[in-house]
N, C-alpha and C. Protein backbone atom coordinates (compact mmCIF):
# COMPACT_ATOMS: atom_id res chain seq x y z
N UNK A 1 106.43 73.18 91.97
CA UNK A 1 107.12 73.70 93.13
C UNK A 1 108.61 73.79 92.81
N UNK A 2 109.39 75.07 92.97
CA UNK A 2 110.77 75.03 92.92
C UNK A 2 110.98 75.37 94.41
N UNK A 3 112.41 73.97 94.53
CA UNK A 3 112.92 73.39 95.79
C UNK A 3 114.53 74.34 95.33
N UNK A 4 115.12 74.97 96.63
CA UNK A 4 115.38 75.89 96.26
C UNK A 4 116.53 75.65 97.69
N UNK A 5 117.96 75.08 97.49
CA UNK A 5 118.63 74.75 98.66
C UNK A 5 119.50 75.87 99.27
N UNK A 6 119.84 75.86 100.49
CA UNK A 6 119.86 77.30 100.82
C UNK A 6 121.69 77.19 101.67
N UNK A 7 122.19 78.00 101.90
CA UNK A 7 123.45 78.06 102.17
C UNK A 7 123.74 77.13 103.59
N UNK A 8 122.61 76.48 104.28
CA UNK A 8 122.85 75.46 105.68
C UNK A 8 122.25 74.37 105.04
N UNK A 9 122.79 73.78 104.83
CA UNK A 9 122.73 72.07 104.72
C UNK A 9 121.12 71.67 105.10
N UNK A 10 120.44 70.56 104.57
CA UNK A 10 119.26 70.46 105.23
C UNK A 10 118.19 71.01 105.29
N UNK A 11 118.64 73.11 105.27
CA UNK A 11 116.97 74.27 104.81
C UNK A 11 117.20 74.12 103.35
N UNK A 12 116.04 74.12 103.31
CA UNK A 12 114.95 74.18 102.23
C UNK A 12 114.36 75.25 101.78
N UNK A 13 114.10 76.21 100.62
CA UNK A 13 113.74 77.44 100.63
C UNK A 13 112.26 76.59 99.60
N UNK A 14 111.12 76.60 99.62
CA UNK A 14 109.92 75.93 98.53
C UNK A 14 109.26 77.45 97.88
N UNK A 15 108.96 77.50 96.91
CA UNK A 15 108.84 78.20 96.15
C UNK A 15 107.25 77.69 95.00
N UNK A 16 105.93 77.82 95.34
CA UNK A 16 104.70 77.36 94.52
C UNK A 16 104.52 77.77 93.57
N UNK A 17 104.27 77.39 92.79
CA UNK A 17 103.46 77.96 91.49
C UNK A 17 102.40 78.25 92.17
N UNK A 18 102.16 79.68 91.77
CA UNK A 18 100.41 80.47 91.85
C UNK A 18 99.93 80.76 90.81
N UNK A 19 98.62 80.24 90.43
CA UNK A 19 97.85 80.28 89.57
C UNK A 19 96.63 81.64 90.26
N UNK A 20 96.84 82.81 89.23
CA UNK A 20 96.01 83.59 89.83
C UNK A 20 95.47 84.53 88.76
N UNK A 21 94.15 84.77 88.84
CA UNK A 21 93.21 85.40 87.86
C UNK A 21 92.02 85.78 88.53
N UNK A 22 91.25 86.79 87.86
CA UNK A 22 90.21 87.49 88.72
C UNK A 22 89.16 87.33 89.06
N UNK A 23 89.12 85.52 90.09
CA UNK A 23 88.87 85.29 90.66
C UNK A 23 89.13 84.82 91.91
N UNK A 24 91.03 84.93 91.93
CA UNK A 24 91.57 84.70 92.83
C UNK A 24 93.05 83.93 92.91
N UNK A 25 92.84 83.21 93.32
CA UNK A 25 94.38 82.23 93.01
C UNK A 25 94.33 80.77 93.45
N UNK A 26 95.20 79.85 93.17
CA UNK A 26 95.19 78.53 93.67
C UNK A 26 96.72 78.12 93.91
N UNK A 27 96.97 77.79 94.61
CA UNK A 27 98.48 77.16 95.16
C UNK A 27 98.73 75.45 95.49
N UNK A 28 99.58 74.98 95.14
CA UNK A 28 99.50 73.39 95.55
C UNK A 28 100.50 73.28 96.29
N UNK A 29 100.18 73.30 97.61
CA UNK A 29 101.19 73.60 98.49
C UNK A 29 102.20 73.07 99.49
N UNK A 30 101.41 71.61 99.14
CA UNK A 30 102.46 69.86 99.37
C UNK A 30 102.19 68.58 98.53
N UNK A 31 102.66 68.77 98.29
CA UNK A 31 102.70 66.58 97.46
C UNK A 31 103.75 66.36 98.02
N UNK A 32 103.79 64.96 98.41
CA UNK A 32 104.78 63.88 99.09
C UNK A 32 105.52 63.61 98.13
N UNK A 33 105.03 63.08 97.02
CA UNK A 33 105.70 62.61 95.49
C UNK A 33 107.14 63.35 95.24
N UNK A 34 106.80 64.61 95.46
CA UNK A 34 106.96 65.71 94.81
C UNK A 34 108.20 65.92 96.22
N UNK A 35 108.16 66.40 97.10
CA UNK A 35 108.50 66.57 98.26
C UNK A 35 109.59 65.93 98.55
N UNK A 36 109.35 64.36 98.34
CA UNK A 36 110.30 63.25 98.98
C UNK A 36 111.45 63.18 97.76
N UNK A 37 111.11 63.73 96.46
CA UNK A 37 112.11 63.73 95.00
C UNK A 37 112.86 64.42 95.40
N UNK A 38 112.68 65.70 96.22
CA UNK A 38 113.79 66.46 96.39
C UNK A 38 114.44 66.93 97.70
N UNK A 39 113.58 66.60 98.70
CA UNK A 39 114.15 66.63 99.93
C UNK A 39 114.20 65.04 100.56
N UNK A 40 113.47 64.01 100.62
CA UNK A 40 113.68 63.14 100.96
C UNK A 40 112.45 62.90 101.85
N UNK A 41 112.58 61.72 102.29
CA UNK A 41 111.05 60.86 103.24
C UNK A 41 110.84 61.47 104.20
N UNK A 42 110.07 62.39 104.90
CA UNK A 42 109.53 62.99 105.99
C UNK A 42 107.73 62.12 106.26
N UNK A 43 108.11 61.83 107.09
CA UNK A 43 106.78 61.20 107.79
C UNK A 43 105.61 62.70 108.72
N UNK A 44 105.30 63.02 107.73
CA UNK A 44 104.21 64.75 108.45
C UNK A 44 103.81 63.80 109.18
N UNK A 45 103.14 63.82 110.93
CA UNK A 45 102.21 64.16 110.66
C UNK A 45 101.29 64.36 111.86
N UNK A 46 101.29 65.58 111.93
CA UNK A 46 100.59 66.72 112.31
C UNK A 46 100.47 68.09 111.84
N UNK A 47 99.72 68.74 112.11
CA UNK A 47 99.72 70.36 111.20
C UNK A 47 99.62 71.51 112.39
N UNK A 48 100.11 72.32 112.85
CA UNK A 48 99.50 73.28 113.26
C UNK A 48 99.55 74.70 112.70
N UNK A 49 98.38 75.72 113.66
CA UNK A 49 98.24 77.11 112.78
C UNK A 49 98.11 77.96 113.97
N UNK A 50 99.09 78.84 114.05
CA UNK A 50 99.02 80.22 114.91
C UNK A 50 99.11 81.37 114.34
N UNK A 51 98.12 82.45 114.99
CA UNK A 51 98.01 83.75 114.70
C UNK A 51 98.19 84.67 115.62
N UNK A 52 99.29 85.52 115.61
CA UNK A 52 100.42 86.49 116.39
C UNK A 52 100.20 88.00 115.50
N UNK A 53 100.14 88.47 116.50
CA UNK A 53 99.40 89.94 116.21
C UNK A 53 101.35 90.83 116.12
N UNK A 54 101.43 91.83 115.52
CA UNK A 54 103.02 92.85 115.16
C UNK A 54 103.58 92.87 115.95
N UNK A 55 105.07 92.30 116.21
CA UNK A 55 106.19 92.32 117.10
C UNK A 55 106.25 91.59 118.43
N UNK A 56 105.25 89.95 117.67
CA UNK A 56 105.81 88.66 118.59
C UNK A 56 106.96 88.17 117.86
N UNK A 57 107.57 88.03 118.74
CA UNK A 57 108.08 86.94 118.11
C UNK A 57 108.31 85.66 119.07
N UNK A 58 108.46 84.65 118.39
CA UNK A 58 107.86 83.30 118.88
C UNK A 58 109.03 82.20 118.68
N UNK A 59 110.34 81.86 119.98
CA UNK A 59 111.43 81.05 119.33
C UNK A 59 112.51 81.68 120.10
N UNK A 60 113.80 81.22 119.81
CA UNK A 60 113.74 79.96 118.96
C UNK A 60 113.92 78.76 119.45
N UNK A 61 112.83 77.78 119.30
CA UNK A 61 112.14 76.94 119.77
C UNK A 61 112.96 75.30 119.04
N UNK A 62 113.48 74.54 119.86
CA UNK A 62 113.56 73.14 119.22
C UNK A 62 113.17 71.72 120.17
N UNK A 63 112.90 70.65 120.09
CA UNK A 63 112.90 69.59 120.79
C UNK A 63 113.90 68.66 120.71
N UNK A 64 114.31 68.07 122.30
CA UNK A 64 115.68 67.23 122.07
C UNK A 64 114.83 66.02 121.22
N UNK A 65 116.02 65.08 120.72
CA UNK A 65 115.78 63.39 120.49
C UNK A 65 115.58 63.04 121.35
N UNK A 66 114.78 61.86 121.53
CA UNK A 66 114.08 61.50 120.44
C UNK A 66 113.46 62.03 119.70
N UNK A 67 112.54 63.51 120.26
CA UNK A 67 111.26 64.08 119.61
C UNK A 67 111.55 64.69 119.42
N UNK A 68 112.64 65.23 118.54
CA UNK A 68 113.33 66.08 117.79
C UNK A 68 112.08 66.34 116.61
N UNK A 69 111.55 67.43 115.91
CA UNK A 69 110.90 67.99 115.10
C UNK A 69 111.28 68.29 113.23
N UNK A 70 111.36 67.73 112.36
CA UNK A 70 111.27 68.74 111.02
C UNK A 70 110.17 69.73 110.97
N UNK A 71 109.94 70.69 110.77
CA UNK A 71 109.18 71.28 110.04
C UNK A 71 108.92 71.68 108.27
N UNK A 72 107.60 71.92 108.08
CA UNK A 72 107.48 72.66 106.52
C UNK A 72 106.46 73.56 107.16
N UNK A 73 107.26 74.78 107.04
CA UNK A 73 106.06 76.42 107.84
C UNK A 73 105.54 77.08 106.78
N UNK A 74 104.50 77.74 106.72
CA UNK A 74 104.45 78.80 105.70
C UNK A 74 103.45 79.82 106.47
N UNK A 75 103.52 80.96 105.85
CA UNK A 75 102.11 82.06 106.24
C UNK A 75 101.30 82.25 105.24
N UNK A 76 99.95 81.96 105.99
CA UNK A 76 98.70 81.99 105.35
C UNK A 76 98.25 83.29 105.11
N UNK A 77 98.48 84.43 105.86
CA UNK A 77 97.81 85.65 106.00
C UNK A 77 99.26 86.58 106.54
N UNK A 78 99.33 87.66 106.34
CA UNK A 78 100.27 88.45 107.00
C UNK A 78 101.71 88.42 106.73
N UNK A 79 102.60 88.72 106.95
CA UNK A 79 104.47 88.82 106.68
C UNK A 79 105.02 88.38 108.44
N UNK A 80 105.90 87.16 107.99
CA UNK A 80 107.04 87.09 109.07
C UNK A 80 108.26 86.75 108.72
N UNK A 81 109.45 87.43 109.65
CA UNK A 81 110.87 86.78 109.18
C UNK A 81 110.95 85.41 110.19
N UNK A 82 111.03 84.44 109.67
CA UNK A 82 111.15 82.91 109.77
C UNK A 82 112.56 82.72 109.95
N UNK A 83 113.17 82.10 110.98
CA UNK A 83 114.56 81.82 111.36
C UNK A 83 114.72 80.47 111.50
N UNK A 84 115.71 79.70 111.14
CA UNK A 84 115.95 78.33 111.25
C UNK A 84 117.67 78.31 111.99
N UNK A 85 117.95 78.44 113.09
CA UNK A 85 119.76 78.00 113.47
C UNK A 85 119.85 76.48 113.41
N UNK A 86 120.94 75.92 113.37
CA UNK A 86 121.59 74.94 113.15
C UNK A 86 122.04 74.72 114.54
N UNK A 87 121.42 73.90 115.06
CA UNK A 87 122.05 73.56 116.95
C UNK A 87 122.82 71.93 116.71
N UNK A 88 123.12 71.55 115.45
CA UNK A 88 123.76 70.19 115.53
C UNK A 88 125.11 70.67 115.82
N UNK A 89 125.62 70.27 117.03
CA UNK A 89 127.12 70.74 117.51
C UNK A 89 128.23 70.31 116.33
N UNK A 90 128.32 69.17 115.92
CA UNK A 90 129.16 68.54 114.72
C UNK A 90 129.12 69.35 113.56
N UNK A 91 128.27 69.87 113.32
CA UNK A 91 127.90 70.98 111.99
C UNK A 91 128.55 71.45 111.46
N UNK A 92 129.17 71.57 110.38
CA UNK A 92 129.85 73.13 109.83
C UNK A 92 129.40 74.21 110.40
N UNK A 93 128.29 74.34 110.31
CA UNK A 93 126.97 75.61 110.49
C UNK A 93 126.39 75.65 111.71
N UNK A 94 127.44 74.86 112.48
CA UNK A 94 126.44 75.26 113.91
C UNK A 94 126.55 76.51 114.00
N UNK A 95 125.56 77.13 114.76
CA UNK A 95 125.16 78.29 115.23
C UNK A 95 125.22 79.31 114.19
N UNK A 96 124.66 78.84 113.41
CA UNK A 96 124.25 80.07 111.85
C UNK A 96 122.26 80.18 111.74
N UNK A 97 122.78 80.79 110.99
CA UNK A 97 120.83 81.46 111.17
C UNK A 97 120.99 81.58 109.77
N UNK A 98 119.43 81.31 109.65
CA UNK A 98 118.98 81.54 108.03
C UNK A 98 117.83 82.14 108.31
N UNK A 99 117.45 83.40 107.80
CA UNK A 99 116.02 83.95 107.97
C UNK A 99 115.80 84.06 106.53
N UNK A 100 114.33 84.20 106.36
CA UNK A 100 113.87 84.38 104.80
C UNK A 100 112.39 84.71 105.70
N UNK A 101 111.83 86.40 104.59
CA UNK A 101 110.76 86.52 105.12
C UNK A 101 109.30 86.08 103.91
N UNK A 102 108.42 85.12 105.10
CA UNK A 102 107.17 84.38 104.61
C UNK A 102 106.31 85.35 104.51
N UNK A 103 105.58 84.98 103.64
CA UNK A 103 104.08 85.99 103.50
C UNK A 103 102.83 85.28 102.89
N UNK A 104 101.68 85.54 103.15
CA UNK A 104 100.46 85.29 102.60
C UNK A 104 100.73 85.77 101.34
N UNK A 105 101.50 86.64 100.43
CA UNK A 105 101.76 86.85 99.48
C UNK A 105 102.25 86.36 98.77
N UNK A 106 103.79 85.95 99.19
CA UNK A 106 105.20 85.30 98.20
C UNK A 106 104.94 84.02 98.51
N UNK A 107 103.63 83.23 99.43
CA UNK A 107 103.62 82.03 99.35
C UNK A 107 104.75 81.16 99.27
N UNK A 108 106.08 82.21 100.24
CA UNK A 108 106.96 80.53 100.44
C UNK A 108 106.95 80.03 101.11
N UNK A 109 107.47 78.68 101.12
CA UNK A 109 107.78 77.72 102.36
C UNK A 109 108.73 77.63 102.98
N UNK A 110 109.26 77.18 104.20
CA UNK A 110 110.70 76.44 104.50
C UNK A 110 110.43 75.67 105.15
N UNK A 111 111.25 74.74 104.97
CA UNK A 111 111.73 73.24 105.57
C UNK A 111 113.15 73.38 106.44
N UNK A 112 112.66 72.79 107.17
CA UNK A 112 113.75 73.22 108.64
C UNK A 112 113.54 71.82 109.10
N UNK A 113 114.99 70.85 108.74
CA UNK A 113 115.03 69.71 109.56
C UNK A 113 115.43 69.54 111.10
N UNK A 114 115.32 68.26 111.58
CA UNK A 114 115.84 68.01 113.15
C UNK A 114 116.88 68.70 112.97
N UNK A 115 117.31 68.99 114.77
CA UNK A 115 118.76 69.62 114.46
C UNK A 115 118.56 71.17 114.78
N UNK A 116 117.61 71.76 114.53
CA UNK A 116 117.64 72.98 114.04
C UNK A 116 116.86 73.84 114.90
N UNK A 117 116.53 74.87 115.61
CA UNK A 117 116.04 75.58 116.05
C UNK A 117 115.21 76.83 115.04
N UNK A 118 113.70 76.55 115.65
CA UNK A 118 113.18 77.42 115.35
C UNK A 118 112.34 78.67 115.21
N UNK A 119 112.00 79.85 114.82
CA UNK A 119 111.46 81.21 115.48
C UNK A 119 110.98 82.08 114.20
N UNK A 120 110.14 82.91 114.96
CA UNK A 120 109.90 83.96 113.67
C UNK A 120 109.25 84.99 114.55
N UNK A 121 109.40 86.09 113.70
CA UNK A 121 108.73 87.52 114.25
C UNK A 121 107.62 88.07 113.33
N UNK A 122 106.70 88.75 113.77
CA UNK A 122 105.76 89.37 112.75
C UNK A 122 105.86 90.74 112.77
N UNK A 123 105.76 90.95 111.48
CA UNK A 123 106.17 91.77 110.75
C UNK A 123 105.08 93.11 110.24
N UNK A 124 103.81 92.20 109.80
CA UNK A 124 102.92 92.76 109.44
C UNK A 124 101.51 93.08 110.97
N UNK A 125 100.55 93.57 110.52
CA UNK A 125 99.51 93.75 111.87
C UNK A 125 99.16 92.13 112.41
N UNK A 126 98.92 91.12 111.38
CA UNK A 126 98.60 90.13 112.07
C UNK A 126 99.43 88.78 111.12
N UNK A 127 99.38 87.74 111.65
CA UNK A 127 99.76 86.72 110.75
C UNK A 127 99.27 85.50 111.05
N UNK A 128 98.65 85.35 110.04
CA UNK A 128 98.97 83.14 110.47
C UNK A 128 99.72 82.21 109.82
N UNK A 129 100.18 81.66 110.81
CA UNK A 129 101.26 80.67 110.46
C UNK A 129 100.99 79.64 110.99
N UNK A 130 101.50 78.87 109.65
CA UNK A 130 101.17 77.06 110.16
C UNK A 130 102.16 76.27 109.52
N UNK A 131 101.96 74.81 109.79
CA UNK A 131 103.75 74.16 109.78
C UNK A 131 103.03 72.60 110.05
N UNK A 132 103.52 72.22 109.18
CA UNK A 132 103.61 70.54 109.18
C UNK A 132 104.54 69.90 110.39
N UNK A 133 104.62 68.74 111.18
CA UNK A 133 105.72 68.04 111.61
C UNK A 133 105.83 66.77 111.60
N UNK A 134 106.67 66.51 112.22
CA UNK A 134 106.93 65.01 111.59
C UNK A 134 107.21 64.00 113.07
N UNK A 135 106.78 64.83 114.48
CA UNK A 135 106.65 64.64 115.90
C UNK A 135 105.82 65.46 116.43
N UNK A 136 104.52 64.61 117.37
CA UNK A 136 103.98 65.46 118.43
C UNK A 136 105.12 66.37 119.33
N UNK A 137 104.39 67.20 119.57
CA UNK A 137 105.09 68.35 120.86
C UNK A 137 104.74 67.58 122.12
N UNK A 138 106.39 67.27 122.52
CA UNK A 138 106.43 66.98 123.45
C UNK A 138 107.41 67.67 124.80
N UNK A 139 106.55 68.71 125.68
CA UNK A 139 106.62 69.50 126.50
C UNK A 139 108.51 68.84 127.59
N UNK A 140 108.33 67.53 128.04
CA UNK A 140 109.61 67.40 128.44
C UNK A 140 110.83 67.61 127.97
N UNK A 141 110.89 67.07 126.50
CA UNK A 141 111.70 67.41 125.45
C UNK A 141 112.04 68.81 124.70
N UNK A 142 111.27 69.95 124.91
CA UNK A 142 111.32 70.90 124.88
C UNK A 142 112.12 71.87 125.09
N UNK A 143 112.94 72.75 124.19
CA UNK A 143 113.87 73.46 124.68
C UNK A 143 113.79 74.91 123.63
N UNK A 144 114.89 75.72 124.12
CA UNK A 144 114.95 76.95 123.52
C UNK A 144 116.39 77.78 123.18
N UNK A 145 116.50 78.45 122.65
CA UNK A 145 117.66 79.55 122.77
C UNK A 145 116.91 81.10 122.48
N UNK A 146 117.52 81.88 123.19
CA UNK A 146 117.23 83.22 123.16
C UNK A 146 117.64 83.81 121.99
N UNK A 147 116.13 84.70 121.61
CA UNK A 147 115.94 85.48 120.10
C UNK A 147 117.27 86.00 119.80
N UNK A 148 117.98 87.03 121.17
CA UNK A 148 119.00 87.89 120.67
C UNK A 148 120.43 87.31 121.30
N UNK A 149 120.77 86.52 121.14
CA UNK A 149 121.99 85.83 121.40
C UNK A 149 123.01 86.26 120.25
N UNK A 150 124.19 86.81 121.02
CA UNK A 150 124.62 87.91 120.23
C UNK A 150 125.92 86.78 119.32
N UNK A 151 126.22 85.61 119.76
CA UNK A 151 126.67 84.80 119.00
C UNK A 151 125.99 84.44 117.68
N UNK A 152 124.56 84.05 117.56
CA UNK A 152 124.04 83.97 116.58
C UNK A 152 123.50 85.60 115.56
N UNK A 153 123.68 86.22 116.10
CA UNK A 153 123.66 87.57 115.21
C UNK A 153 122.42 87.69 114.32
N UNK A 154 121.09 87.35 115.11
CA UNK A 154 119.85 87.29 114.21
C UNK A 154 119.56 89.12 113.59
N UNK A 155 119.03 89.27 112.70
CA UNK A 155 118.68 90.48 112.21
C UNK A 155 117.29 90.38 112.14
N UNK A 156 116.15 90.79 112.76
CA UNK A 156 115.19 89.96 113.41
C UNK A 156 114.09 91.02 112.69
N UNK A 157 114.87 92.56 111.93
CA UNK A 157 114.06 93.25 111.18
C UNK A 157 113.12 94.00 112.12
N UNK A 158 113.78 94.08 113.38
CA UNK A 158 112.81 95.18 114.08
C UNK A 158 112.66 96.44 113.61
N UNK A 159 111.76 97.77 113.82
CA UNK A 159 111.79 98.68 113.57
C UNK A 159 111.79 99.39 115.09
N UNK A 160 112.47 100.52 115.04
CA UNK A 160 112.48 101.42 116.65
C UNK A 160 112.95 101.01 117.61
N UNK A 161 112.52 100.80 118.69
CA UNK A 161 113.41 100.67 120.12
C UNK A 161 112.19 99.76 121.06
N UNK A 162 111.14 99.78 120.12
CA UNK A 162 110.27 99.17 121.31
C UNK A 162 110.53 97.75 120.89
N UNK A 163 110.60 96.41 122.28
CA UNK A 163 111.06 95.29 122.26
C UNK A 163 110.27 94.56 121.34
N UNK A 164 110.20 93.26 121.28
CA UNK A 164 109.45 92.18 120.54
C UNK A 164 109.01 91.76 121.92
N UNK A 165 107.58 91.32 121.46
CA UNK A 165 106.34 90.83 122.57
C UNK A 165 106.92 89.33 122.70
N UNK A 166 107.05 88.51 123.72
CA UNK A 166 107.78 87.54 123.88
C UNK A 166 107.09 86.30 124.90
N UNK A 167 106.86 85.37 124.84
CA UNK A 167 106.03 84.55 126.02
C UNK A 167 107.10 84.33 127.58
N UNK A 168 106.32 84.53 128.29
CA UNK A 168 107.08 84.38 129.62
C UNK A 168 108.24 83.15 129.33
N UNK A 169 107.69 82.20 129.08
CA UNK A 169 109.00 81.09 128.45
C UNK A 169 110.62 81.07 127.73
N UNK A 170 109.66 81.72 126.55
CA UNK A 170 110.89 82.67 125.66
C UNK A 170 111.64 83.61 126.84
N UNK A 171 111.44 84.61 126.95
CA UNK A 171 112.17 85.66 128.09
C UNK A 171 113.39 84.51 128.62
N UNK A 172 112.90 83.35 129.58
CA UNK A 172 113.97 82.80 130.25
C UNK A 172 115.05 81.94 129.42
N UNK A 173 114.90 81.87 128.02
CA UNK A 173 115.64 80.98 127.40
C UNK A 173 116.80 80.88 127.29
N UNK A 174 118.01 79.77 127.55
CA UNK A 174 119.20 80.49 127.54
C UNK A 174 120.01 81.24 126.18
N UNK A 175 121.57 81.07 126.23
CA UNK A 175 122.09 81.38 125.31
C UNK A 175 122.73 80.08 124.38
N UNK A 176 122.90 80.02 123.41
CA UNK A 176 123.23 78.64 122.32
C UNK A 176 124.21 78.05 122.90
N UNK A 177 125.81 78.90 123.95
CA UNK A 177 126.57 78.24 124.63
C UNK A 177 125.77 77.61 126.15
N UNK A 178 125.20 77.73 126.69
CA UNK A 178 124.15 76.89 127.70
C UNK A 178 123.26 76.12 127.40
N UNK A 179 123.02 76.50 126.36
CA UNK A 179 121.88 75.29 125.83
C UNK A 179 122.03 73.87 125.75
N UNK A 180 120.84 72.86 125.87
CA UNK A 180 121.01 71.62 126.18
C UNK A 180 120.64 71.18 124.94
N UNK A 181 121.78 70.65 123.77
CA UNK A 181 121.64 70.06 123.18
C UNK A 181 121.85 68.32 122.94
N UNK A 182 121.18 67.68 121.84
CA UNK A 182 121.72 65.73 121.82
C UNK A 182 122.11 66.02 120.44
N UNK A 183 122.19 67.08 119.28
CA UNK A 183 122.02 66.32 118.13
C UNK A 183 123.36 66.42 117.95
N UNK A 184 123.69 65.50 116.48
CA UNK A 184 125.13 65.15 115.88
C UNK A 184 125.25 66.25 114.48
């Protein structure tokens, strides 16, 4: 695996070796060993996997502290641009965005620590995406900032004029200056 540090403090860009021949391919797509050498001790543990059909997008999504979230996301099937902002107010980088787009193809990962808000759009007809954490979802703790918050300047890779499909939730989310943040 090349660990691959990215211009915000904390993301992670992961990068697998694929072993592939014509029968298919094989990917090794977490060791702890391996993991904790270069990013440090993350306690996973839970996994989840969602599949979002062209022009959801889903975010950007974080939980206050306590149950503040890391993630490690990747896509299993399909293309999405994956966004990570920086909501730690103290930050250099508050309110910066890092997108990098995932695929069932390029098999990358990102690691998106506490702190950070997160979202992605799909790109392709369908996708699944799934993501390690290191806290249950916990609904009180729960918060958001809106996809197009023109402070954060996401490039979200739409095509045309028709919107991104959005959950009633998302729609009401505020802007990064209203938002209720705890982190340092």
């Amino acid at each position: 695996m090349n660990y691959i540090e990215t211009a915000i403090a904390g993301v992670w860009l992961l990068e697998p070796e694929v072993f592939r021949d014509s029968r298919g391919y094989f990917v090794e797509t977490y060791r702890q060993d391996d993991f904790e050498r270069h990013i440090g001790r993350v306690a996973f543990m839970q996994d989840n996997e969602s599949c979002s059909v062209k022009g959801v997008l889903r975010g950007l999504h974080y939980q206050l502290a306590p149950c503040s979230q890391a993630k490690l996301v990747r896509v299993i099937q399909g293309t999405v641009l994956d966004v990570a902002v920086d909501v730690r107010r103290h930050s250099p980088t508050f309110g910066k965005a890092f997108a990098v787009e995932l695929s069932g193809e390029n098999k990358l990962q990102l690691f998106i620590p506490k702190g950070f808000a997160h979202g992605f759009h799909v790109l392709s007809g369908t996708a699944v995406f799934t993501y390690k954490v290191d806290s249950p979802y916990a609904p009180a703790y729960e918060r958001g900032i809106r996809f197009d918050d023109p402070a954060i300047e996401i490039d979200w890779k739409r095509t045309g004029t028709e919107a991104p499909i959005l959950s009633g939730k998302d729609v009401k989310l505020p802007l990064l200056k209203e938002a209720e943040l705890n982190f340092e």
